[in-house]
Protein backbone atom coordinates (compact mmCIF):
# COMPACT_ATOMS: atom_id res chain seq x y z
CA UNK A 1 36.90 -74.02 10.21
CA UNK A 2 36.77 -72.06 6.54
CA UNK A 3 39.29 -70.95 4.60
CA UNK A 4 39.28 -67.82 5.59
CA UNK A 5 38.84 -68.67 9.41
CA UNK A 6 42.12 -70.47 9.64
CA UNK A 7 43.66 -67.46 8.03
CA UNK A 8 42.16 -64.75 10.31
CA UNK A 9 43.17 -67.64 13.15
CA UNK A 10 46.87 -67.66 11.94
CA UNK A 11 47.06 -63.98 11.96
CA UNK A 12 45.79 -63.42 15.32
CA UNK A 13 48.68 -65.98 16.47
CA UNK A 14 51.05 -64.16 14.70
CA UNK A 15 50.13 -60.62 16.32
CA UNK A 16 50.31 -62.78 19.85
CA UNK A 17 53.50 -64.10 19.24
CA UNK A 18 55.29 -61.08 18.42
CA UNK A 19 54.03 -59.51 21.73
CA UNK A 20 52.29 -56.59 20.13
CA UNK A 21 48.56 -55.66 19.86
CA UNK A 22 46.11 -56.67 17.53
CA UNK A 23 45.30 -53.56 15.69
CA UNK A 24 42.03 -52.79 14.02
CA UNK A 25 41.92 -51.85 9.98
CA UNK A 26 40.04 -48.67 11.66
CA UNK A 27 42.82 -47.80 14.67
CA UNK A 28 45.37 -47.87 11.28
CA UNK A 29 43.11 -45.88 9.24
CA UNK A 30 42.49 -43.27 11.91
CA UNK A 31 46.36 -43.02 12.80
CA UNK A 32 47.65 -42.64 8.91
CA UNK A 33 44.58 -39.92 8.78
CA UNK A 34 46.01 -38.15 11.44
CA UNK A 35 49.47 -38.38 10.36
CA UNK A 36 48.44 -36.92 6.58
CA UNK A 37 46.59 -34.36 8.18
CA UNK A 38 49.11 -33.06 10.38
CA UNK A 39 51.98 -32.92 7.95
CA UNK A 40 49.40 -30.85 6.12
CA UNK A 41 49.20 -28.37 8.41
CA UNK A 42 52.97 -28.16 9.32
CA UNK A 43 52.93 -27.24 5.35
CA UNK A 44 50.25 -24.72 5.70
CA UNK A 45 52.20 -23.08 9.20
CA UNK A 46 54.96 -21.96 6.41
CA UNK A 47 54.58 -18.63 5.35
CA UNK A 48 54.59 -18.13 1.87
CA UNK A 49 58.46 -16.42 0.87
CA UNK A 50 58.58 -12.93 -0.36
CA UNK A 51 58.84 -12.78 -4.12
CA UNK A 52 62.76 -13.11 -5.58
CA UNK A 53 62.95 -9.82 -7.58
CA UNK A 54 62.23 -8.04 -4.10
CA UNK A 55 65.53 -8.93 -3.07
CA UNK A 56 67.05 -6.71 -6.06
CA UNK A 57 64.53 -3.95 -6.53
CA UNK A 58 62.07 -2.57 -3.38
CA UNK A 59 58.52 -3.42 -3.34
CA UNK A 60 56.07 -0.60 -3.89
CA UNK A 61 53.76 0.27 -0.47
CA UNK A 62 50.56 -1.25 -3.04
CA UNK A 63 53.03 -4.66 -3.70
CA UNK A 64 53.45 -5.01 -0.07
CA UNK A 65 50.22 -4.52 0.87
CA UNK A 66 49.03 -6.70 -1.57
CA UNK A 67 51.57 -9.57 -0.25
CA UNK A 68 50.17 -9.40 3.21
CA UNK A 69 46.96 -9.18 2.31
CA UNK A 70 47.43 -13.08 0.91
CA UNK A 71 49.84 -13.78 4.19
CA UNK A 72 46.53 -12.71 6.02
CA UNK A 73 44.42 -15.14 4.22
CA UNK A 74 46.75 -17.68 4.43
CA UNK A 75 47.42 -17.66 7.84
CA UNK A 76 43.81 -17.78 8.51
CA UNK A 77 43.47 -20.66 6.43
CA UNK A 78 46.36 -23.06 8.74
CA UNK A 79 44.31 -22.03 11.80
CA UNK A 80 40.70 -23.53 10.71
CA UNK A 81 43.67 -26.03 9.56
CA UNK A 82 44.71 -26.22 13.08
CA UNK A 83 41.17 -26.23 14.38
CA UNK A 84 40.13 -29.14 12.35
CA UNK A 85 42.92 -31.52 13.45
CA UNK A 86 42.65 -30.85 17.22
CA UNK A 87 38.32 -31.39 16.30
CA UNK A 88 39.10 -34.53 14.46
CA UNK A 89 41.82 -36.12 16.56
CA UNK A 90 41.18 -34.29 20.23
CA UNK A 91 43.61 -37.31 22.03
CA UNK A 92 46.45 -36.72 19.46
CA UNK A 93 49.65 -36.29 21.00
CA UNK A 94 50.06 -33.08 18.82
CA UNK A 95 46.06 -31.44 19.73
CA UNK A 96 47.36 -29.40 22.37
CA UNK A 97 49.85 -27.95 20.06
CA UNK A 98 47.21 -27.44 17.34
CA UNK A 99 45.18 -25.37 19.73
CA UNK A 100 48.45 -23.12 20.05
CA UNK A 101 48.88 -22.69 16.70
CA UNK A 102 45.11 -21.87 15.79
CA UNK A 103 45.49 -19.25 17.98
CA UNK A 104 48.91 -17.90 17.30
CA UNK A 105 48.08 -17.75 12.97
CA UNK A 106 44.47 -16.19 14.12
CA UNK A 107 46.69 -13.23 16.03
CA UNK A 108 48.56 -13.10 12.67
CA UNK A 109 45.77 -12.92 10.32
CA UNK A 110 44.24 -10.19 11.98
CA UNK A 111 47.78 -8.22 12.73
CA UNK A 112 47.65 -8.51 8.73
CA UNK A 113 44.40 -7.29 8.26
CA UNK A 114 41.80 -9.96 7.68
CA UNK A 115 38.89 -8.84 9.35
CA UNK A 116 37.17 -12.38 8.92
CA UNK A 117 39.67 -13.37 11.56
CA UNK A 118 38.81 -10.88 14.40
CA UNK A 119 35.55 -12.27 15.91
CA UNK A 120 38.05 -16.06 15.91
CA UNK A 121 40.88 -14.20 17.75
CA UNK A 122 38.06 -12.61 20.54
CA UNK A 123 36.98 -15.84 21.19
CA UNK A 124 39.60 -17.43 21.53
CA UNK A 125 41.45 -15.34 23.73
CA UNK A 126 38.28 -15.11 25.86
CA UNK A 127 38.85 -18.42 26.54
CA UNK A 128 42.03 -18.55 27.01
CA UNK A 129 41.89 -15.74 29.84
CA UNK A 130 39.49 -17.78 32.02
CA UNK A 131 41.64 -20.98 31.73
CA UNK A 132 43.00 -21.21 35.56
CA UNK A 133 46.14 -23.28 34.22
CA UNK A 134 46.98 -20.13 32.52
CA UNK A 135 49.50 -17.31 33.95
CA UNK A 136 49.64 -13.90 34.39
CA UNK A 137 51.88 -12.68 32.67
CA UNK A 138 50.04 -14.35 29.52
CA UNK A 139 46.52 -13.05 30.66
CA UNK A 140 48.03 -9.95 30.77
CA UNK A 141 50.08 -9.99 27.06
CA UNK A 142 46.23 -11.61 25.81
CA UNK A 143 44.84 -8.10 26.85
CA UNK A 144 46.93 -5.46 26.24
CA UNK A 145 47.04 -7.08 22.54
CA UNK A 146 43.08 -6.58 22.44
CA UNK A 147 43.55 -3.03 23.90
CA UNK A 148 46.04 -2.24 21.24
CA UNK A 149 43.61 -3.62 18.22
CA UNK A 150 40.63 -1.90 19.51
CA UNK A 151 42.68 1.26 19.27
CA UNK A 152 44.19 0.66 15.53
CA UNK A 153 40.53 0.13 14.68
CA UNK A 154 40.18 4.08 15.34
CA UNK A 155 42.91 5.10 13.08
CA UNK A 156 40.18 6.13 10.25
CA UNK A 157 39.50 8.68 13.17
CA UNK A 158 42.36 10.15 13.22
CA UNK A 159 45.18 10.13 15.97
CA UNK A 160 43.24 11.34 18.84
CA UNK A 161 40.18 8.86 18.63
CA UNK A 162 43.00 5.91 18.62
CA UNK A 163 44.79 7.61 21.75
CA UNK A 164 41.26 8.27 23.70
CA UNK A 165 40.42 4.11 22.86
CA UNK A 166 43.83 3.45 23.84
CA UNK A 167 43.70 5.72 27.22
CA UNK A 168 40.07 4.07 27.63
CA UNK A 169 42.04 0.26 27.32
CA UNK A 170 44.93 1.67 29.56
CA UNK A 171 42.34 2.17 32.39
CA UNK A 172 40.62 -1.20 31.99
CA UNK A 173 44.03 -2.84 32.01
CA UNK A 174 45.46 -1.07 35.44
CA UNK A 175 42.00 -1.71 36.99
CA UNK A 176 42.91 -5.30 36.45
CA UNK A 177 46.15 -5.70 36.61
CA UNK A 178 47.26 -2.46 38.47
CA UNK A 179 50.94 -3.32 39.41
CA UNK A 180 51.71 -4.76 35.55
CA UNK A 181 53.93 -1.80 34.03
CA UNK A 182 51.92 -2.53 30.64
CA UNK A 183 49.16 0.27 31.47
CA UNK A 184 51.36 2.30 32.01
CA UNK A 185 53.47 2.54 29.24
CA UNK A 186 49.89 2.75 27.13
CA UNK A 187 49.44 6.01 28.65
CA UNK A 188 52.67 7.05 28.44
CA UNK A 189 52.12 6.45 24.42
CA UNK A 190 48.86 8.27 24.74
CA UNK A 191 50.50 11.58 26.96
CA UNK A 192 53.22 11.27 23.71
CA UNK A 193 50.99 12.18 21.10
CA UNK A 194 48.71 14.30 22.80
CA UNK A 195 48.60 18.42 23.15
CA UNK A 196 48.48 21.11 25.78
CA UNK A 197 47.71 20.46 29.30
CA UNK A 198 46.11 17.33 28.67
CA UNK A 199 49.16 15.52 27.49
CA UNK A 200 51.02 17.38 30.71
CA UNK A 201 48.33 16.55 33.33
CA UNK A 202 48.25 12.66 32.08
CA UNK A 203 52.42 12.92 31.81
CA UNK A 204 52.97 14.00 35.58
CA UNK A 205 50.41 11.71 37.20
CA UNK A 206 52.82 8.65 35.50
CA UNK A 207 55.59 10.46 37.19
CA UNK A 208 53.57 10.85 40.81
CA UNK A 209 52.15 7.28 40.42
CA UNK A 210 52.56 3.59 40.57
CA UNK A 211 54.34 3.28 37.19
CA UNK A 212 57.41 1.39 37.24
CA UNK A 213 60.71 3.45 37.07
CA UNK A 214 61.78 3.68 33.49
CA UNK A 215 58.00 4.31 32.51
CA UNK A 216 58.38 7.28 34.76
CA UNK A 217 61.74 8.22 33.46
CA UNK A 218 59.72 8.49 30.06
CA UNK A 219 56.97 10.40 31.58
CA UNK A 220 60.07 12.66 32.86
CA UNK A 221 61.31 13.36 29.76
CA UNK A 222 58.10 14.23 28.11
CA UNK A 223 57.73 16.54 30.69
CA UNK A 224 61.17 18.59 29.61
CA UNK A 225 60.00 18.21 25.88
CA UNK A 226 56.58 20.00 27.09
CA UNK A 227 58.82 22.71 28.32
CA UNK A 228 60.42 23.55 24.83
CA UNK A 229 57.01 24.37 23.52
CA UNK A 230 57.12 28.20 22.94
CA UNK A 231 60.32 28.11 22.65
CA UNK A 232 63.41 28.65 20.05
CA UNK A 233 64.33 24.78 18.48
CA UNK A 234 67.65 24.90 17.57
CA UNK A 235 68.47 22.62 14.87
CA UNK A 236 71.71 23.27 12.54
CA UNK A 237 73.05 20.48 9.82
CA UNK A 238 74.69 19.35 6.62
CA UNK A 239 71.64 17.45 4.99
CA UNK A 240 72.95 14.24 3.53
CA UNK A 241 72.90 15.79 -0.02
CA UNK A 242 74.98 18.66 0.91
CA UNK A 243 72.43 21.46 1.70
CA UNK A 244 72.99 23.52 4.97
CA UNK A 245 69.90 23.64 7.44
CA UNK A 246 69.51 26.07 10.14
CA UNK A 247 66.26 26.35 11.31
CA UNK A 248 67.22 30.03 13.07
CA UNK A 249 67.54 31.35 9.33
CA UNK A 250 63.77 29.95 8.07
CA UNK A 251 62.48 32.71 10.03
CA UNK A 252 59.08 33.60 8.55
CA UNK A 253 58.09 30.67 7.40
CA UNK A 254 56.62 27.46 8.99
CA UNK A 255 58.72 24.54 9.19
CA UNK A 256 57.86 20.53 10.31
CA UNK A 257 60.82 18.65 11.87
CA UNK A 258 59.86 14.98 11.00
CA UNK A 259 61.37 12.55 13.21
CA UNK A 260 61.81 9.02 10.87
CA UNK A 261 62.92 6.07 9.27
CA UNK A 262 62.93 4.35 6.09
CA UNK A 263 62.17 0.88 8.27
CA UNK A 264 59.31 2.53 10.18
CA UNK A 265 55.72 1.49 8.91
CA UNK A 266 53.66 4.35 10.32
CA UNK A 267 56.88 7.28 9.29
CA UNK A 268 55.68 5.34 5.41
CA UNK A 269 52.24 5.26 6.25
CA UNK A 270 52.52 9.08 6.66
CA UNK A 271 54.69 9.82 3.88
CA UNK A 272 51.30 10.53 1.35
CA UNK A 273 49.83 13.16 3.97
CA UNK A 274 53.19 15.09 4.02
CA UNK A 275 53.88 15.22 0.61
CA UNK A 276 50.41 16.43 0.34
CA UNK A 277 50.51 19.16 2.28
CA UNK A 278 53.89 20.12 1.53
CA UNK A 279 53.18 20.40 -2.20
CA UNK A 280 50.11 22.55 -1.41
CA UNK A 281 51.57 24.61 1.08
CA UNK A 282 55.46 24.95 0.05
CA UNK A 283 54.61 28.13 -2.36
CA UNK A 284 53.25 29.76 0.73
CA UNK A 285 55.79 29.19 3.32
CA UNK A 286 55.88 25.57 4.17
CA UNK A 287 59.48 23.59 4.53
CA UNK A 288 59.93 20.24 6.09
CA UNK A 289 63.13 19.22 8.07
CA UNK A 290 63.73 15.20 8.05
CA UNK A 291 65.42 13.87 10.58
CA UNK A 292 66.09 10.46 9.88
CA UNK A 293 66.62 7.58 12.52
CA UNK A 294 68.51 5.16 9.70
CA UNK A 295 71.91 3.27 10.19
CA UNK A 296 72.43 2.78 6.77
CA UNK A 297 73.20 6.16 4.75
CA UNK A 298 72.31 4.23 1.36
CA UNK A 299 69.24 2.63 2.58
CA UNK A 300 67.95 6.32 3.25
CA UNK A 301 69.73 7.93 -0.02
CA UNK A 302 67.72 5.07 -2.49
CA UNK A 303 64.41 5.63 -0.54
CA UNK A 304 64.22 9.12 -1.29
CA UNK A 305 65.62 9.07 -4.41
CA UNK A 306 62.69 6.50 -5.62
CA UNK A 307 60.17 8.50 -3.95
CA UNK A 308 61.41 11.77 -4.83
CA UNK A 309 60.89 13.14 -1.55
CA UNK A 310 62.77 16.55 -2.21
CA UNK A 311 63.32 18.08 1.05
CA UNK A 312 66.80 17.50 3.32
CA UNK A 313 67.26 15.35 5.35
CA UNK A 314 69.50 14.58 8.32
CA UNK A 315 72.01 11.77 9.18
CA UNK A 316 74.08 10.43 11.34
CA UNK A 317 74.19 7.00 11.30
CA UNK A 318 73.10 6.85 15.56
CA UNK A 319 69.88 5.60 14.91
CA UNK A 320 67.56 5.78 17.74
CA UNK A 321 71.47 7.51 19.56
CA UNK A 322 71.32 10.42 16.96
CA UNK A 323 72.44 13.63 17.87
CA UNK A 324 69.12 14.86 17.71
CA UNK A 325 66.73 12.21 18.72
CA UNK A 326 69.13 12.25 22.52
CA UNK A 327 68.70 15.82 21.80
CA UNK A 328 65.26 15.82 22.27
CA UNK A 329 64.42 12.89 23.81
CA UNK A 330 62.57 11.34 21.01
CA UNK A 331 61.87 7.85 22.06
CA UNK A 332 59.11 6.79 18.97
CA UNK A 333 58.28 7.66 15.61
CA UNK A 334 57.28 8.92 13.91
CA UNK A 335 56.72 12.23 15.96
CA UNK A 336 56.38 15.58 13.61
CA UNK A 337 57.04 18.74 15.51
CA UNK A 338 55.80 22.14 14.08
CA UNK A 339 57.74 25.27 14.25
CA UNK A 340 55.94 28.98 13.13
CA UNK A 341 57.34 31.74 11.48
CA UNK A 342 59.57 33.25 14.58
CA UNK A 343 61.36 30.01 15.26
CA UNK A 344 59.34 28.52 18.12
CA UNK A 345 58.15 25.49 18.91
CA UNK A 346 54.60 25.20 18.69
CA UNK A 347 53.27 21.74 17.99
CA UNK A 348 54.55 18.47 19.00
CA UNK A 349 51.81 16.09 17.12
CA UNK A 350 51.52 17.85 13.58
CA UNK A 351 50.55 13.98 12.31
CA UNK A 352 47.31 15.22 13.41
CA UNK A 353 45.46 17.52 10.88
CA UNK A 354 48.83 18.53 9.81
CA UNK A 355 47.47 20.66 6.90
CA UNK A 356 45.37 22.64 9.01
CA UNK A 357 47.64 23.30 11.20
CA UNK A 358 50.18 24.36 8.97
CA UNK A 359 47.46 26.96 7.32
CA UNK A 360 47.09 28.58 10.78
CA UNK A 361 50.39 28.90 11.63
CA UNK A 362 51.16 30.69 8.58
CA UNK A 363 47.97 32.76 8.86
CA UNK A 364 49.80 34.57 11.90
């Protein structure tokens, strides 16, 4: 026996006598691989932290759009992280969770807007909807999000091509699931920000349908809203920098009661539209009414003090309980009612085309 025989010899003994395995140089290799791989991707799972000087002075809309344009990217990133480790080490004790999390940082790279990450997310929720092991009530949450997306994609449409793909996903969803309540409360959304007799038609078959209780209690309520169309809207404040509002005394001229809140994304989202049209249209007869669904009477007093938005606005502190959201049964925003020159009112979606509108109301 060599040398190195009688050396290989004595370790083997040694591995047998402490009762363990003999392990191969490539077994340890492939374990310490696996281990430096998946502490990499717990590291790339952490979302990157909002810069510090946000927490003293607000973000612009361009700085926070920026931001999650890179939280996009980066979450994409840590799920073909995720990918690669359940790929390279498919019996790990942690693959299964890898799957999970390739899926659940796809879902957030595309809710942040990276379009490379939408075909990922299709696929992999396809799959995941014909696994038998999984649920219903997942199947279900895996769809309605896909409904929801292929509706956002519309919003370059304008509000009623998203509501009509919505509606369209609605269906599909109650076809296959018809006693889940989330169909339902998609067309309840989609009777919200619709007009006329459409919105009233879709509104009452919730109420005379399958649709679980409180959907129908919405539907309800949408249906009394409806009824104030044509009507006087009596609203009558202290705006929260001392101006009196009375909506009785604007008569001849055309006023939008704006329903929202300095923490609502779409209420911001809109903010470039209104100020649009009401610096155009203001000269000719155009006044806006906010009605703001805040807590915090400071957070709303900096936000449009920064961003000069110049008409009154109303508070309470209530929140979603305001005096006037109960008043009127506003359960989302933003929602932008329109009221012409005698009073009434006339419009309860002005986020749609809200300049024209505004031109032909005061045209009468």
């Amino acid at each position: 026996m060599t040398m190195k025989s009688h050396l290989l010899m004595s370790l083997l003994v040694a591995a047998l006598a402490a009762g363990g395995p003999v392990k191969s140089l490539a077994a340890d290799t492939t374990a310490d691989e696996a281990e430096a791989a998946w502490k990499t991707l717990q590291k790339a799972l952490r979302p990157p932290a909002p810069p510090a000087e946000w927490q003293t002075n607000s973000p612009s809309p361009e700085e926070i759009e920026k931001f999650q344009q890179r939280q996009g990217k980066l979450a994409f990133e840590s799920a073909e992280k995720a990918k690669d480790f359940y790929t390279r080490f498919p019996s790990h004790p942690k693959a299964a969770e890898a799957r999970k999390k390739e899926q659940e940082m796809t879902t957030i790279a595309v809710r942040l807007g990276n379009t490379n990450a939408e075909a990922r997310l299709a696929a992999l929720e396809a799959d995941r909807v014909k696994d038998p092991s999984v649920g219903e009530e997942e199947r279900v949450d895996i769809r309605a999000r896909a409904v929801q997306r292929a509706a956002m994609k519309k919003r370059s449409e304008g509000v009623p091509a998203v509501m009509a793909e919505l509606e369209k996903g609605a269906r599909e969803l109650q076809k296959e699931f018809p006693k889940r309540p989330e169909s339902y409360q998609m067309l309840l959304e989609v009777a919200s920000n619709g007009e006329g007799d459409r919105t009233r038609k879709l509104a009452q078959e919730i109420v005379d349908g399958a649709a679980p209780e409180e959907v129908k209690a919405g539907a309800r309520a949408l249906l009394k809203k409806l009824d104030a169309l044509g009507k006087p809207l009596a609203i009558k404040f202290t705006a929260v920098d001392g101006r009196e509002v009375d909506l009785s005394k604007l008569n001849g001229r055309v006023v939008l009661v704006d329903f929202w809140a300095t923490w609502c994304g779409p209420c911001l989202a809109e903010l470039p539209n209104v100020r649009a049209a009401y610096e155009k249209l203001h000269p000719k007869g155009f006044d806006i009414v906010g009605i703001s669904f805040d807590q915090e009477k400071a957070a709303l007093e900096k936000f449009v003090a920064r961003e000069k938005v110049t008409w009154p606005q109303y508070f309470d502190g209530g929140g979603w309980q305001n005096q006037f959201g109960r008043q009127f049964g506003i359960n989302s925003i933003p929602a932008m009612w329109l009221v012409d020159k005698k009073g009434a009112l006339r419009d309860m979606n002005g986020r749609d085309d809200l300049e024209k509108k505004v031109e032909k109301l005061l045209a009468e």
